[in-house]
PDB file of N, CA and C in Angstrom:
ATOM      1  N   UNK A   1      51.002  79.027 177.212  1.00  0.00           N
ATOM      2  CA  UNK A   1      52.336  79.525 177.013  1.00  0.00           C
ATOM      3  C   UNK A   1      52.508  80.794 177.846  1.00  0.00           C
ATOM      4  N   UNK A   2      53.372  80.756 178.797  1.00  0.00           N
ATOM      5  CA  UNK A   2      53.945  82.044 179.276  1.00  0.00           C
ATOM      6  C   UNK A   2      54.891  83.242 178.408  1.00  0.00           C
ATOM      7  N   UNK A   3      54.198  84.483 178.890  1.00  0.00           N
ATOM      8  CA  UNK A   3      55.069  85.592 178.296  1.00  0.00           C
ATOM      9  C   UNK A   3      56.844  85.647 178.667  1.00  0.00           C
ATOM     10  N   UNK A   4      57.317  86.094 177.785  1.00  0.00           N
ATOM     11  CA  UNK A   4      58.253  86.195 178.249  1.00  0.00           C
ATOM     12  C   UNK A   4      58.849  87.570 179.401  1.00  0.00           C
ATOM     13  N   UNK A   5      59.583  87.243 180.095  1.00  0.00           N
ATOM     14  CA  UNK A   5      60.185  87.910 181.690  1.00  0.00           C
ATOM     15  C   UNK A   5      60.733  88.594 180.939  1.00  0.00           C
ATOM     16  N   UNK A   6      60.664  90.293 180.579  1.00  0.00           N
ATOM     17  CA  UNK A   6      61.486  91.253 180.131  1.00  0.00           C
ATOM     18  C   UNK A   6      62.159  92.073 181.397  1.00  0.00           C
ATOM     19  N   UNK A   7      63.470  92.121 182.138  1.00  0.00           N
ATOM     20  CA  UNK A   7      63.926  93.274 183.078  1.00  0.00           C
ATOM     21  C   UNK A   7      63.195  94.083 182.778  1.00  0.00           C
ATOM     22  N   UNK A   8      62.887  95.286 183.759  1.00  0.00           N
ATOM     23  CA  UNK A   8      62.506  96.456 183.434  1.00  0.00           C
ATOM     24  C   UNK A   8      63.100  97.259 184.947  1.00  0.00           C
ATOM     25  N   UNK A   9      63.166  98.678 184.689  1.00  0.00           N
ATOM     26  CA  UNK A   9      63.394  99.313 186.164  1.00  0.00           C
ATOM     27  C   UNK A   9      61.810  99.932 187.063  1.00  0.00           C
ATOM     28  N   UNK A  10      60.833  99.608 186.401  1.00  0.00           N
ATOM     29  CA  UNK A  10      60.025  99.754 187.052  1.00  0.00           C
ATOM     30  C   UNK A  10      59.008  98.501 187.309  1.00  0.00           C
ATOM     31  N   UNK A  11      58.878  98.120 188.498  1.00  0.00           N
ATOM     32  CA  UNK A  11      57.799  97.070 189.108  1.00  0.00           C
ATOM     33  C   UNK A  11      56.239  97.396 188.802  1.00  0.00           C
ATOM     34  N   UNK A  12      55.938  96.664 188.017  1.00  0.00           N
ATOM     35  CA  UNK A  12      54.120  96.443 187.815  1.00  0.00           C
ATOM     36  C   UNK A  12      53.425  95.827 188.929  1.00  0.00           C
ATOM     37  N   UNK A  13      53.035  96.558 189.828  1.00  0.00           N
ATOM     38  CA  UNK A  13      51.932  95.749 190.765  1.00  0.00           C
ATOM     39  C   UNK A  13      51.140  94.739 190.423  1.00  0.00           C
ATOM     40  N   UNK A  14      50.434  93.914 190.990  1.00  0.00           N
ATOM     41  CA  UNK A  14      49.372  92.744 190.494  1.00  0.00           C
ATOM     42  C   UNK A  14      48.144  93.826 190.955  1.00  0.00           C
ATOM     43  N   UNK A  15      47.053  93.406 190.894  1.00  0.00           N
ATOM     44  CA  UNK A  15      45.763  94.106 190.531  1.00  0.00           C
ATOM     45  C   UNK A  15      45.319  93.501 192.050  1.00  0.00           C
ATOM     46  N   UNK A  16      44.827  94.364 192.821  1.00  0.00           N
ATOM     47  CA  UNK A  16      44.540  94.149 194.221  1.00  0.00           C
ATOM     48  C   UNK A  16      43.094  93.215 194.482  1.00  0.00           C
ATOM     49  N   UNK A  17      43.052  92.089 195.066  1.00  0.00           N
ATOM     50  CA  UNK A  17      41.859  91.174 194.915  1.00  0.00           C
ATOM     51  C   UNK A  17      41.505  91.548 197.045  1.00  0.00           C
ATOM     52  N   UNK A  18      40.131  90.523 196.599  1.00  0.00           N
ATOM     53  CA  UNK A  18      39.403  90.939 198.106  1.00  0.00           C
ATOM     54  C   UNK A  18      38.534  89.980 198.042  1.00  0.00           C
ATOM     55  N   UNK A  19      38.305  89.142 199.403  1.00  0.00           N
ATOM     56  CA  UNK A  19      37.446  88.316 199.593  1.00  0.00           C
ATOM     57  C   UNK A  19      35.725  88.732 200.233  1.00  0.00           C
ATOM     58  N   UNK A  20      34.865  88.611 199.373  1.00  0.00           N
ATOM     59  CA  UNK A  20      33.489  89.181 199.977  1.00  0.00           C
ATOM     60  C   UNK A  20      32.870  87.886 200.157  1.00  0.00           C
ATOM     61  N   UNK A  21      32.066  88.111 201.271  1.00  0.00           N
ATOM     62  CA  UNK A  21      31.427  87.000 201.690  1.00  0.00           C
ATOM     63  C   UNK A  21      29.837  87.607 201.468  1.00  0.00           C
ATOM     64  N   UNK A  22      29.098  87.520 200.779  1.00  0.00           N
ATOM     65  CA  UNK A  22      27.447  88.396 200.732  1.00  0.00           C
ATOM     66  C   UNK A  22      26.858  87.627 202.340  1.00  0.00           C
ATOM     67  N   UNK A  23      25.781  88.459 203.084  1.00  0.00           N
ATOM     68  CA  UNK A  23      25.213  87.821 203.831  1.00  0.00           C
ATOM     69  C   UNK A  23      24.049  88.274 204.375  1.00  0.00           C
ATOM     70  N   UNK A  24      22.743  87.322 204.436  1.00  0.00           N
ATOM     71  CA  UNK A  24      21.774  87.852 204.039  1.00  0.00           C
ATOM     72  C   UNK A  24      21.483  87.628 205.904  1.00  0.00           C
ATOM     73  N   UNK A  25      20.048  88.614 205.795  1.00  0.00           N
ATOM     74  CA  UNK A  25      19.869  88.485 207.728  1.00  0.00           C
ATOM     75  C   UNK A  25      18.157  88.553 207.577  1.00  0.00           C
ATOM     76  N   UNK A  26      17.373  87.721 208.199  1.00  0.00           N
ATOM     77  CA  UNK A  26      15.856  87.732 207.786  1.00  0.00           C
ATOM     78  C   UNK A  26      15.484  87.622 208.540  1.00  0.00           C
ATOM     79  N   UNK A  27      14.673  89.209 209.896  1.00  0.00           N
ATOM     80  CA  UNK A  27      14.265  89.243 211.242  1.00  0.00           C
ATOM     81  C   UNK A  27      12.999  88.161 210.970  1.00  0.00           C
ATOM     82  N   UNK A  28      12.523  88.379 210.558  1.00  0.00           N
ATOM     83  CA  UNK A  28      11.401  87.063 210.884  1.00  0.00           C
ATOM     84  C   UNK A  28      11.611  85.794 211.283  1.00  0.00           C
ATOM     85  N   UNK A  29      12.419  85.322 209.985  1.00  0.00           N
ATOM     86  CA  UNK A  29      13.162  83.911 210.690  1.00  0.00           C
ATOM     87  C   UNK A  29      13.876  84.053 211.848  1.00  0.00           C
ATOM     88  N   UNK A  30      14.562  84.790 212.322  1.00  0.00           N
ATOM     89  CA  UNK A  30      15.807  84.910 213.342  1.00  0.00           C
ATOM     90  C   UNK A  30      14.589  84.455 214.745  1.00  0.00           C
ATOM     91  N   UNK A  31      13.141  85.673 214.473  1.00  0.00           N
ATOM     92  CA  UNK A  31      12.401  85.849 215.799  1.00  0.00           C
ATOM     93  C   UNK A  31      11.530  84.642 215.648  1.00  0.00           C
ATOM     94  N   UNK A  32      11.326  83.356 214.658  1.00  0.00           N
ATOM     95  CA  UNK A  32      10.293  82.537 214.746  1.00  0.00           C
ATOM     96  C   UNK A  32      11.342  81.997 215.347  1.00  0.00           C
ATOM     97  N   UNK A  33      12.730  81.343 215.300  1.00  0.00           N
ATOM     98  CA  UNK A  33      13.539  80.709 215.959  1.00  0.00           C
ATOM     99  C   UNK A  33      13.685  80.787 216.738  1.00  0.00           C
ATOM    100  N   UNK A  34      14.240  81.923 217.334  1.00  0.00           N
ATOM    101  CA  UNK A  34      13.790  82.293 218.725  1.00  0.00           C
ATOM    102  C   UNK A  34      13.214  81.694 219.829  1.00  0.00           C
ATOM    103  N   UNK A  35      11.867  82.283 219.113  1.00  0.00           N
ATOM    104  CA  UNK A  35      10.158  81.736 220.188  1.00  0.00           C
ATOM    105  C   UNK A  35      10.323  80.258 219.980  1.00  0.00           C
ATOM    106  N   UNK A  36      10.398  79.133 219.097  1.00  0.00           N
ATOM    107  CA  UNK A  36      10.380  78.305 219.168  1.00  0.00           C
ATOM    108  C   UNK A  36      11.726  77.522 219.827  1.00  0.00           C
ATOM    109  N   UNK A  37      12.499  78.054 219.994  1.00  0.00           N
ATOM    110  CA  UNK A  37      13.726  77.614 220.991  1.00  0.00           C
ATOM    111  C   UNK A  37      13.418  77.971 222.217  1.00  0.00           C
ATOM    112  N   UNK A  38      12.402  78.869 222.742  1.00  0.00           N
ATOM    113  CA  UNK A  38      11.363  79.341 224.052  1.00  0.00           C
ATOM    114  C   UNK A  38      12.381  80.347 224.987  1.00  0.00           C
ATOM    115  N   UNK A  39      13.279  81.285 223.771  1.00  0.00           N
ATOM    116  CA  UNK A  39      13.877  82.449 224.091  1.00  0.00           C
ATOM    117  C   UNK A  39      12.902  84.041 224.006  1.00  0.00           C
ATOM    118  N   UNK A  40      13.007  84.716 224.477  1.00  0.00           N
ATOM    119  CA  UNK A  40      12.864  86.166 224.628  1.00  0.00           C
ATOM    120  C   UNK A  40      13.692  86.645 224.236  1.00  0.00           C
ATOM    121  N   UNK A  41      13.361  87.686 223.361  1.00  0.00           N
ATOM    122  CA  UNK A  41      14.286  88.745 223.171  1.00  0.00           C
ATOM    123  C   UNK A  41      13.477  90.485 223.336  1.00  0.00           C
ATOM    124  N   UNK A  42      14.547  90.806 224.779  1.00  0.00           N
ATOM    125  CA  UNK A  42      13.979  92.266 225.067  1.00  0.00           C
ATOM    126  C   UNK A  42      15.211  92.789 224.636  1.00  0.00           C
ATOM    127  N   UNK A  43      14.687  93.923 223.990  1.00  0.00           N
ATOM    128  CA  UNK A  43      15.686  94.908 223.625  1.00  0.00           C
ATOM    129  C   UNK A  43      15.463  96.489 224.448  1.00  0.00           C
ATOM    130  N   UNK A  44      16.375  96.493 225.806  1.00  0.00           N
ATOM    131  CA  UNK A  44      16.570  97.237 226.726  1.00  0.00           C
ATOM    132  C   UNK A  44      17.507  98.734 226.312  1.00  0.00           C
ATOM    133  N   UNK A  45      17.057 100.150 225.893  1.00  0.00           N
ATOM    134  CA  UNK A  45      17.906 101.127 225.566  1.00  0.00           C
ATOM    135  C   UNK A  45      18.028 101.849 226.538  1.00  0.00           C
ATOM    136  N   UNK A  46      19.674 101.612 226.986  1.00  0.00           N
ATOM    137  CA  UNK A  46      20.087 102.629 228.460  1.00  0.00           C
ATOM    138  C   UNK A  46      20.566 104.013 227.725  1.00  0.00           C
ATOM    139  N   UNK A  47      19.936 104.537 229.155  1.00  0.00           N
ATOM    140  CA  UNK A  47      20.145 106.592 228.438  1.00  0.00           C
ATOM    141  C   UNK A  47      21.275 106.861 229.312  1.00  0.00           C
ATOM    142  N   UNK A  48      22.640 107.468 228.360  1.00  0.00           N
ATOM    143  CA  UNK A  48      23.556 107.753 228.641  1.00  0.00           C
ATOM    144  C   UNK A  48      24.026 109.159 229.394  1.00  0.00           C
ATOM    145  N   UNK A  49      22.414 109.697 229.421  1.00  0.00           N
ATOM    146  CA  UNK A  49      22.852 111.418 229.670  1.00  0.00           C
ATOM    147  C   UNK A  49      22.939 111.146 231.400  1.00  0.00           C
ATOM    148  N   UNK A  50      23.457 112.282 231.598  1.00  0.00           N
ATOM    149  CA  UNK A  50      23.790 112.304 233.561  1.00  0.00           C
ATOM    150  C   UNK A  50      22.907 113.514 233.798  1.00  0.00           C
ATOM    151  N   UNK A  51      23.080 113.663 235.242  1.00  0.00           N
ATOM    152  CA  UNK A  51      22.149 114.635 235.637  1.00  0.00           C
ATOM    153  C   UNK A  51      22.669 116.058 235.670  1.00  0.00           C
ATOM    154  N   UNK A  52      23.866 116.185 235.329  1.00  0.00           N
ATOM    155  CA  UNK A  52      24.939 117.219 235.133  1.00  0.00           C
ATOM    156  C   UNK A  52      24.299 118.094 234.096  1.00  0.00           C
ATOM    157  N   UNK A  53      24.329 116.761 232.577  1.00  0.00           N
ATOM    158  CA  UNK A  53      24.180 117.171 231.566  1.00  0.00           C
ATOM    159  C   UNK A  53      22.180 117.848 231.336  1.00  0.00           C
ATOM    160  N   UNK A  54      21.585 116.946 232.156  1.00  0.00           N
ATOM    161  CA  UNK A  54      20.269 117.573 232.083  1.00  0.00           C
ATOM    162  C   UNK A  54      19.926 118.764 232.662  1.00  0.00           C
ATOM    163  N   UNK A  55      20.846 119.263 233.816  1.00  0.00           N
ATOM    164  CA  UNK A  55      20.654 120.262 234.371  1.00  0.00           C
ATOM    165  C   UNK A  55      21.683 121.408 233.422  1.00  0.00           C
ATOM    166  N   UNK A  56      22.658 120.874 232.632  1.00  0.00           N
ATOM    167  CA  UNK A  56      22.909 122.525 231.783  1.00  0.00           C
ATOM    168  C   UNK A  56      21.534 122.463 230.665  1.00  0.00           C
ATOM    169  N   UNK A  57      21.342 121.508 229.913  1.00  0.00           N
ATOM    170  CA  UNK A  57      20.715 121.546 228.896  1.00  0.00           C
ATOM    171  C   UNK A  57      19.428 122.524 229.355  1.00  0.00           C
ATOM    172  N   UNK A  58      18.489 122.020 230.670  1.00  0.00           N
ATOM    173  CA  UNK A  58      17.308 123.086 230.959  1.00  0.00           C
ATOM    174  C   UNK A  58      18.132 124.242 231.302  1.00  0.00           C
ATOM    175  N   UNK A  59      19.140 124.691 231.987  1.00  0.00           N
ATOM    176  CA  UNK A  59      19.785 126.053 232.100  1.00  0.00           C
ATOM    177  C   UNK A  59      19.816 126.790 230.267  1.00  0.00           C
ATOM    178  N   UNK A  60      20.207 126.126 229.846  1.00  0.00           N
ATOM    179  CA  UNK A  60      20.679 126.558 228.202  1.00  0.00           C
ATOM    180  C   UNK A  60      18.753 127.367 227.692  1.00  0.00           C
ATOM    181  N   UNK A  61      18.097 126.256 227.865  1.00  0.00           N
ATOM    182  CA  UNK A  61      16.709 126.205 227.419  1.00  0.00           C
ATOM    183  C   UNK A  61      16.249 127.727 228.002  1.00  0.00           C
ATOM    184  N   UNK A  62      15.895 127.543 229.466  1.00  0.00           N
ATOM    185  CA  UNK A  62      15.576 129.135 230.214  1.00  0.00           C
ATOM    186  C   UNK A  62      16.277 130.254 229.201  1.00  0.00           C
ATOM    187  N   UNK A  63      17.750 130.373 229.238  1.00  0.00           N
ATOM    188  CA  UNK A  63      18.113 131.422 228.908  1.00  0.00           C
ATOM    189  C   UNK A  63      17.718 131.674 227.369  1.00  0.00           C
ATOM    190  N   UNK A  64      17.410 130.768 226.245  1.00  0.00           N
ATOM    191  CA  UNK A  64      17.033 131.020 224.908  1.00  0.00           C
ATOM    192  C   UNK A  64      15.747 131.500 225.073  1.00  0.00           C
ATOM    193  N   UNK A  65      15.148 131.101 225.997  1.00  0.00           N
ATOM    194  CA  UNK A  65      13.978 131.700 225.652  1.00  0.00           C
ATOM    195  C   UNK A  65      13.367 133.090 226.796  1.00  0.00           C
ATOM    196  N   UNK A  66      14.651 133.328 227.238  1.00  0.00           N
ATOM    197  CA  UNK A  66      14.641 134.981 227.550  1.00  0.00           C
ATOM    198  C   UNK A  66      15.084 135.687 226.866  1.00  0.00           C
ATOM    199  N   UNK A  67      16.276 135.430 225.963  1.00  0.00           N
ATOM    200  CA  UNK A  67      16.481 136.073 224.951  1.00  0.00           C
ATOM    201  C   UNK A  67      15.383 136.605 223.813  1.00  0.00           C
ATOM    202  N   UNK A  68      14.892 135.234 223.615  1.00  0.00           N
ATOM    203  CA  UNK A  68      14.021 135.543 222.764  1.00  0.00           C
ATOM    204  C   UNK A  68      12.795 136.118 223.061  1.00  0.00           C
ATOM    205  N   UNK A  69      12.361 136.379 224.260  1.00  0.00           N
ATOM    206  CA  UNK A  69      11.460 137.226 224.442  1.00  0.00           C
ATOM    207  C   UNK A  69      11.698 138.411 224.426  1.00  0.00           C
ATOM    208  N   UNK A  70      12.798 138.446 225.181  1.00  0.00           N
ATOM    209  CA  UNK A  70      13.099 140.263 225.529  1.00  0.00           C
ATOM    210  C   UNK A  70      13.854 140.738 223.854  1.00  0.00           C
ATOM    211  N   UNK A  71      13.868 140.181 223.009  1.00  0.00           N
ATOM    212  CA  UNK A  71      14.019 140.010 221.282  1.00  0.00           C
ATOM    213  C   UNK A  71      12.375 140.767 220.957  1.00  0.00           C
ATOM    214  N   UNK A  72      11.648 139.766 221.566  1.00  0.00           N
ATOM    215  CA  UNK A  72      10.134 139.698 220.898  1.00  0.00           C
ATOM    216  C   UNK A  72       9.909 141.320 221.335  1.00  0.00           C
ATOM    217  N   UNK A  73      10.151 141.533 222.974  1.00  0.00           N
ATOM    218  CA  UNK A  73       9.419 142.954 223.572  1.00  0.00           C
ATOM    219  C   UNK A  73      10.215 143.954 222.430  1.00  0.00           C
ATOM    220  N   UNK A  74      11.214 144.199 222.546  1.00  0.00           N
ATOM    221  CA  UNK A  74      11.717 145.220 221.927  1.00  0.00           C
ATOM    222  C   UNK A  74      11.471 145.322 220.322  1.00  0.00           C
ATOM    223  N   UNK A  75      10.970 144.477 219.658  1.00  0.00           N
ATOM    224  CA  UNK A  75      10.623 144.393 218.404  1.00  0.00           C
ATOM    225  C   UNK A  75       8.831 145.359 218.601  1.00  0.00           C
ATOM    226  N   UNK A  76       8.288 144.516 219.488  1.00  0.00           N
ATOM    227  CA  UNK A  76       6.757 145.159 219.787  1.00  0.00           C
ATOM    228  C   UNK A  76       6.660 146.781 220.236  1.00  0.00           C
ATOM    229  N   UNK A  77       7.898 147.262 220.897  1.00  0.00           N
ATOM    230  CA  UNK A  77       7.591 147.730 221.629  1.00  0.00           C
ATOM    231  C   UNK A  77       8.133 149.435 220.324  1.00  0.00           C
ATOM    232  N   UNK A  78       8.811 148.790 219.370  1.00  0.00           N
ATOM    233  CA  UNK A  78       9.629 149.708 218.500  1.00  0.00           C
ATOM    234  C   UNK A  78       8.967 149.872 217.335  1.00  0.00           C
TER     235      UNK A  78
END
């Protein structure tokens, strides 16, 4: 039996639903499949830094650690 449809001036939303799918991932199996399909898998990590960026980073490096020496002398020296 349905409720009965009362007017009202305010709208009741429905209750917000969502579809989940669970999904499971099992490197072992993935890599026995693999080899037995007589695939390789290399996993190649390209380095994004430039030579711009390596040359401030050692500039940055030098100067912290003049600071911090001429830090160190004047501590020794006082």
């Amino acid at each position: 039996m349905r409720t009965p449809i009362i007017p009202s001036f305010f709208k009741t939303s429905k209750a917000k639903s969502f579809s989940f799918k669970p999904r499971y991932y099992n490197e072992q199996k993935e890599r026995i499949e693999a080899l037995m399909k007589g695939e390789e898998k290399n996993i190649r990590f390209k380095i994004s830094r430039t030579k711009k960026e390596e040359k401030g980073r050692g500039i940055k490096i030098i100067l912290l650690i003049i600071i911090l020496s001429l830090l160190a002398y004047t501590f020794i020296i006082n």
